[in-house]
C-alpha atoms as a PDB file:
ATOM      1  CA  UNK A   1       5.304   7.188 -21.762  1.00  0.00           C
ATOM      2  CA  UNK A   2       3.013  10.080 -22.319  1.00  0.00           C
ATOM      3  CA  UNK A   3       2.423  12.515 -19.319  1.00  0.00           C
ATOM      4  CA  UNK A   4      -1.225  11.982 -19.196  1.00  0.00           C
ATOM      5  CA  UNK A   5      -0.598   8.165 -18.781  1.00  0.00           C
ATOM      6  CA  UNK A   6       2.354   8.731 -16.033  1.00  0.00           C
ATOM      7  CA  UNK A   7      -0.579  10.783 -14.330  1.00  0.00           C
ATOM      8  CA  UNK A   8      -2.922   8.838 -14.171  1.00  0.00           C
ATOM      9  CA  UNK A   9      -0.457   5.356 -13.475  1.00  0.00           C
ATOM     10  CA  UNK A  10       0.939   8.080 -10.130  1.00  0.00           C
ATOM     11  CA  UNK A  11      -2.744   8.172  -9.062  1.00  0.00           C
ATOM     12  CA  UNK A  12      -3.212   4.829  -9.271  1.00  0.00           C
ATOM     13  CA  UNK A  13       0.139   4.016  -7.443  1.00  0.00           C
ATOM     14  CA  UNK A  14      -0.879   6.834  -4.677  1.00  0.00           C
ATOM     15  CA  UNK A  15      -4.353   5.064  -4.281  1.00  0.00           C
ATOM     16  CA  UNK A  16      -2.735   1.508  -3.848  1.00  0.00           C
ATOM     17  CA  UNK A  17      -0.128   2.723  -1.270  1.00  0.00           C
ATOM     18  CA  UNK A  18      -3.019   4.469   1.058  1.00  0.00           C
ATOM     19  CA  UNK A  19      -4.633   1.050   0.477  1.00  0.00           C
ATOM     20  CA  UNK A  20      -1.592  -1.149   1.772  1.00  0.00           C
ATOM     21  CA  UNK A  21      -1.425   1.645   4.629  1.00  0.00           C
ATOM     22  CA  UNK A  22      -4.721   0.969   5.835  1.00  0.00           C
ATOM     23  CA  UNK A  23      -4.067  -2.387   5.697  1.00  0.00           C
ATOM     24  CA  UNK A  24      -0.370  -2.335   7.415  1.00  0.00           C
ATOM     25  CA  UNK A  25      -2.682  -0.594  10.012  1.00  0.00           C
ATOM     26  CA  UNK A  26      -4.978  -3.256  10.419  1.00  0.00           C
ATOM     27  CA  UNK A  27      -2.693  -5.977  10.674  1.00  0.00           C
ATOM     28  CA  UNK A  28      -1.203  -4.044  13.714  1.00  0.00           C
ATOM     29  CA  UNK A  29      -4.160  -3.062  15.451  1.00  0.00           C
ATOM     30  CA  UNK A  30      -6.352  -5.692  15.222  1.00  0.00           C
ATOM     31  CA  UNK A  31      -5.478  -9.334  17.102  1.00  0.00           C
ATOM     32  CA  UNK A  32      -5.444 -11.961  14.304  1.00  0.00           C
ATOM     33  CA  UNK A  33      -8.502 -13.203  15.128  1.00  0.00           C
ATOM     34  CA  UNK A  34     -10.313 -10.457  14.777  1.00  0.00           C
ATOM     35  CA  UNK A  35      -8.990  -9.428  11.176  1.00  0.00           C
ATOM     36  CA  UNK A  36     -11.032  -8.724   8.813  1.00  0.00           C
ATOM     37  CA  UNK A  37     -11.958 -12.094   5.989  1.00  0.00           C
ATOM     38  CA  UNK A  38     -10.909 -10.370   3.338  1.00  0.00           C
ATOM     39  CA  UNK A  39      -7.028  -9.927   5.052  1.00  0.00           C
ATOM     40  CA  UNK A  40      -4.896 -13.570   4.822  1.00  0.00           C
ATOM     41  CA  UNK A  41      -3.479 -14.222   8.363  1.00  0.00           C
ATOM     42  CA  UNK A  42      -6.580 -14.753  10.243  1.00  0.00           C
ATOM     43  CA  UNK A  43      -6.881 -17.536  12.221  1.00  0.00           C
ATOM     44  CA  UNK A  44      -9.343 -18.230  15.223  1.00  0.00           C
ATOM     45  CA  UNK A  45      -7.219 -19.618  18.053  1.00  0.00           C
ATOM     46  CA  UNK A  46      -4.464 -17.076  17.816  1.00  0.00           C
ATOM     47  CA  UNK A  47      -4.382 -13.756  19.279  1.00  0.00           C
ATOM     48  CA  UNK A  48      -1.178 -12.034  18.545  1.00  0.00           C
ATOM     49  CA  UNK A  49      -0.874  -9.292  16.116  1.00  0.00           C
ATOM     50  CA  UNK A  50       0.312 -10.100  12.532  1.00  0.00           C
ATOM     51  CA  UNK A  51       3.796  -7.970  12.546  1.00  0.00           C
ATOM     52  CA  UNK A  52       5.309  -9.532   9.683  1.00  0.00           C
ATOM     53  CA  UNK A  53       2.537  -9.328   7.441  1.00  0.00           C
ATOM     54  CA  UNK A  54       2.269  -5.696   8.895  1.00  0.00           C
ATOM     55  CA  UNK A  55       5.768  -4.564   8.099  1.00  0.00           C
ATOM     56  CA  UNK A  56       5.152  -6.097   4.853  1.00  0.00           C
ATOM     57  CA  UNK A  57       2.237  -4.226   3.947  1.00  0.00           C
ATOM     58  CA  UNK A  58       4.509  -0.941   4.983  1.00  0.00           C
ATOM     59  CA  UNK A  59       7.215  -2.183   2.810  1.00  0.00           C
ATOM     60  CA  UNK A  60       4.793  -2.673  -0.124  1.00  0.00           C
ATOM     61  CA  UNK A  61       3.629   0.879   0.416  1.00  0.00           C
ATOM     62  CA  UNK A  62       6.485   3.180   0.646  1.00  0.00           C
ATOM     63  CA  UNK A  63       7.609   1.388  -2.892  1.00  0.00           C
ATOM     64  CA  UNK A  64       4.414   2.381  -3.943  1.00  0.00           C
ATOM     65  CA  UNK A  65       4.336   5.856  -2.957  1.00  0.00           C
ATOM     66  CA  UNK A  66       8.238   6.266  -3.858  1.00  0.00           C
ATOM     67  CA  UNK A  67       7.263   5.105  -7.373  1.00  0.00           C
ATOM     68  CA  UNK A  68       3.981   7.192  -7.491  1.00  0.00           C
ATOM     69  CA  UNK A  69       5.858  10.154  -6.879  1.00  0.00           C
ATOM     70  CA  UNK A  70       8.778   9.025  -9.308  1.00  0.00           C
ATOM     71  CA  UNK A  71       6.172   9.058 -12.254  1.00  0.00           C
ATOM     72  CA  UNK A  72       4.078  12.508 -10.837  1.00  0.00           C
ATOM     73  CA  UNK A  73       7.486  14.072 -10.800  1.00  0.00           C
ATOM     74  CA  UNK A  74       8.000  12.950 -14.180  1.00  0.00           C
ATOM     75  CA  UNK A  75       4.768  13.549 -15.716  1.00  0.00           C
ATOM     76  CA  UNK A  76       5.567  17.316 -14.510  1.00  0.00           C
ATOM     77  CA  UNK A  77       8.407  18.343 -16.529  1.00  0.00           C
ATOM     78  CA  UNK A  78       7.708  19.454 -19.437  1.00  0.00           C
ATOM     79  CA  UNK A  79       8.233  17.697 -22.732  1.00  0.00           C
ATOM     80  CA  UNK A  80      11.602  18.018 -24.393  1.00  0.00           C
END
């Protein structure tokens, strides 16, 4: 893959791991029922915190930022 294209896929990656941060944050913080629509999970007669879908969202976002920087670092080096 050409560096400009590992560039711009390790923005991408970096933007969609703040985005499942925010939302790993929101699942903790907020009680279910006050989630926002957009977020599956919310339901109107519970008011625990979604932890699971929380630790998920983490998950999903250090694999994202691990593989962001994986192509940035790669789109560094220079071309053999």
């Amino acid at each position: 893959m050409p560096q400009n294209q590992l560039r711009i896929a390790a923005a991408v990656l970096f933007v969609l791991g703040a985005i499942a941060i925010i939302v790993a944050i929101l699942y903790f913080a907020l009680p279910a029922h006050s989630l926002p629509s957009f977020l599956p999970g919310r339901v109107a007669h519970i008011n625990g915190h979604r932890n699971r879908r929380g630790i998920a969202a983490v998950v999903v976002a250090i694999v994202l930022l691990a593989v962001g920087g994986w192509a940035y670092s790669n789109a560094r080096r220079p071309a053999a």
